[in-house]
C-alpha atoms as a PDB file:
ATOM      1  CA  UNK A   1       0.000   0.000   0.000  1.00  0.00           C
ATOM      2  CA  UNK A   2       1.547   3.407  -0.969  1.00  0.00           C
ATOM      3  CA  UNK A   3       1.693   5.769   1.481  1.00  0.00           C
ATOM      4  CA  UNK A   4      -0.091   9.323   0.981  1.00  0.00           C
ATOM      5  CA  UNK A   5       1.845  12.073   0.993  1.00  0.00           C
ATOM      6  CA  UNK A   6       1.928  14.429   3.845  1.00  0.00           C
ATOM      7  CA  UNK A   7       2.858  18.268   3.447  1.00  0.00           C
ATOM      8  CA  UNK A   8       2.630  20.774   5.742  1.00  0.00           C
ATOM      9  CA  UNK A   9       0.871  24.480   4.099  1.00  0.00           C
ATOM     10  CA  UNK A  10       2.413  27.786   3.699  1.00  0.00           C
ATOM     11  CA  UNK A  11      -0.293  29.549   4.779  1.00  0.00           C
ATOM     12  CA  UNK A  12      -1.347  28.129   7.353  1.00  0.00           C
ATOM     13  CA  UNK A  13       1.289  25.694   8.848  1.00  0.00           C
ATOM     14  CA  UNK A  14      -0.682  22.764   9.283  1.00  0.00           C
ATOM     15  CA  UNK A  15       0.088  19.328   7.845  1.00  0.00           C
ATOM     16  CA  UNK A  16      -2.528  17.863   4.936  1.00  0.00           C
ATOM     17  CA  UNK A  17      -2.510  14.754   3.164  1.00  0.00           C
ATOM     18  CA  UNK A  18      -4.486  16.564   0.359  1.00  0.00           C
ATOM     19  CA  UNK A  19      -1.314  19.084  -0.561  1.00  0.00           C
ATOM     20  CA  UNK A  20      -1.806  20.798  -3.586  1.00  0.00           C
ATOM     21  CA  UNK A  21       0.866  22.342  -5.556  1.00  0.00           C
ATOM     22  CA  UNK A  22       1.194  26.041  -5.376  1.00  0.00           C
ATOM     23  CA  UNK A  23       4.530  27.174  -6.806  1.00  0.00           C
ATOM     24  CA  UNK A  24       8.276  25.838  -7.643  1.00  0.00           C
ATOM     25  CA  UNK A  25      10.931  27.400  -6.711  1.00  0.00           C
ATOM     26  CA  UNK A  26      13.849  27.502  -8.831  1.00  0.00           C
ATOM     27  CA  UNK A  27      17.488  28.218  -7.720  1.00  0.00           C
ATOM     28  CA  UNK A  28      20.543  28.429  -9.339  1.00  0.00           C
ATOM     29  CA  UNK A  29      22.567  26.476  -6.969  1.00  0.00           C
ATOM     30  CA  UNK A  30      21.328  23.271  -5.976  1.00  0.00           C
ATOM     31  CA  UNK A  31      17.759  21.782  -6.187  1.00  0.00           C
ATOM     32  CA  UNK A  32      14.441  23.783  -5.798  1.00  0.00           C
ATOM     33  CA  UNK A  33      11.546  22.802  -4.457  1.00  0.00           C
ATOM     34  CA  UNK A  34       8.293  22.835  -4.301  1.00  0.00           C
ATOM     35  CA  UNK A  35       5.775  25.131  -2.085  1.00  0.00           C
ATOM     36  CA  UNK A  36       2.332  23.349  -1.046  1.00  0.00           C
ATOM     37  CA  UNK A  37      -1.119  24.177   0.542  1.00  0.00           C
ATOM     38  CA  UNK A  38      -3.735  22.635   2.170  1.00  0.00           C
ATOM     39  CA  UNK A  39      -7.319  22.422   0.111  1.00  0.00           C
ATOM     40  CA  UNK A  40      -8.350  25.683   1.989  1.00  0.00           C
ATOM     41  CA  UNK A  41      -5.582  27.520   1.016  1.00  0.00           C
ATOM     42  CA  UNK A  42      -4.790  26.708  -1.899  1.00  0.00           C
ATOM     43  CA  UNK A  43      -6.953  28.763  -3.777  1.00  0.00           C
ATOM     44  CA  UNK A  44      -5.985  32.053  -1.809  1.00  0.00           C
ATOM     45  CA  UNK A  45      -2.429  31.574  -3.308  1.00  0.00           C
ATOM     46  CA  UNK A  46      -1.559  33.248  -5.889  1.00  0.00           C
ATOM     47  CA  UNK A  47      -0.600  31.988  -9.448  1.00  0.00           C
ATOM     48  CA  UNK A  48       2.857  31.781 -10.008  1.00  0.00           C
ATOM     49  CA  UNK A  49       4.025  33.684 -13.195  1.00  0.00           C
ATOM     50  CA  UNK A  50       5.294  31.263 -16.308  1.00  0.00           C
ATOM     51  CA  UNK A  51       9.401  31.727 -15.856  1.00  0.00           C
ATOM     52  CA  UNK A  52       9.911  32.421 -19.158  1.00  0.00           C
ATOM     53  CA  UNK A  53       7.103  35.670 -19.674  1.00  0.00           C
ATOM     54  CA  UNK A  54       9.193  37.063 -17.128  1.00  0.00           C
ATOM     55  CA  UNK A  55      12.289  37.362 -19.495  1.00  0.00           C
ATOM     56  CA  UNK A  56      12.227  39.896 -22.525  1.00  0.00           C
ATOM     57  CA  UNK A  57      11.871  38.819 -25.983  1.00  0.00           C
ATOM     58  CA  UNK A  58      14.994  39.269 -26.980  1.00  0.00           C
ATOM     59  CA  UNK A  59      16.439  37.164 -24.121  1.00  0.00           C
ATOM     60  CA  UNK A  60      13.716  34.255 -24.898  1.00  0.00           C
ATOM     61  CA  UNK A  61      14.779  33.335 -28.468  1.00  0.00           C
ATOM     62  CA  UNK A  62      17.736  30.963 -28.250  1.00  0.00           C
ATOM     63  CA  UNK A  63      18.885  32.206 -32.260  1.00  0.00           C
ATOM     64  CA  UNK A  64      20.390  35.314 -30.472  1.00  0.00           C
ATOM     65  CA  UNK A  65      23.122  33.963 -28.607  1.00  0.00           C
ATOM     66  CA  UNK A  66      26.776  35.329 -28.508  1.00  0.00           C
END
């Protein structure tokens, strides 16, 4: 039997073992990781912006390298 997973919320500090997924954090030395929420919370979290919008076009496009 697999074991459920147990995370505790960033809102509220209490464990769930219903986490939901509410950002990744990225770092550029070592491993990120990833930030959770209970149910409740989850939805008063907001959306995490897509990495790559945050960049400017010129910077996205891999063709302009030097």
């Amino acid at each position: 039997m697999a074991r459920k997973p147990v995370r505790m919320c960033v809102r509220c500090q209490v464990t769930t073992e219903a986490p939901v997924v509410v950002a990744t954090v990225h770092q550029n030395s070592g491993p990120g990781f990833t930030v959770y929420a209970c149910r409740a919370c989850a939805e008063h979290c907001p959306p995490q912006p897509d990495v790559l919008t945050a960049l400017p076009p010129s910077q996205r496009s891999r063709g302009d390298q030097r």
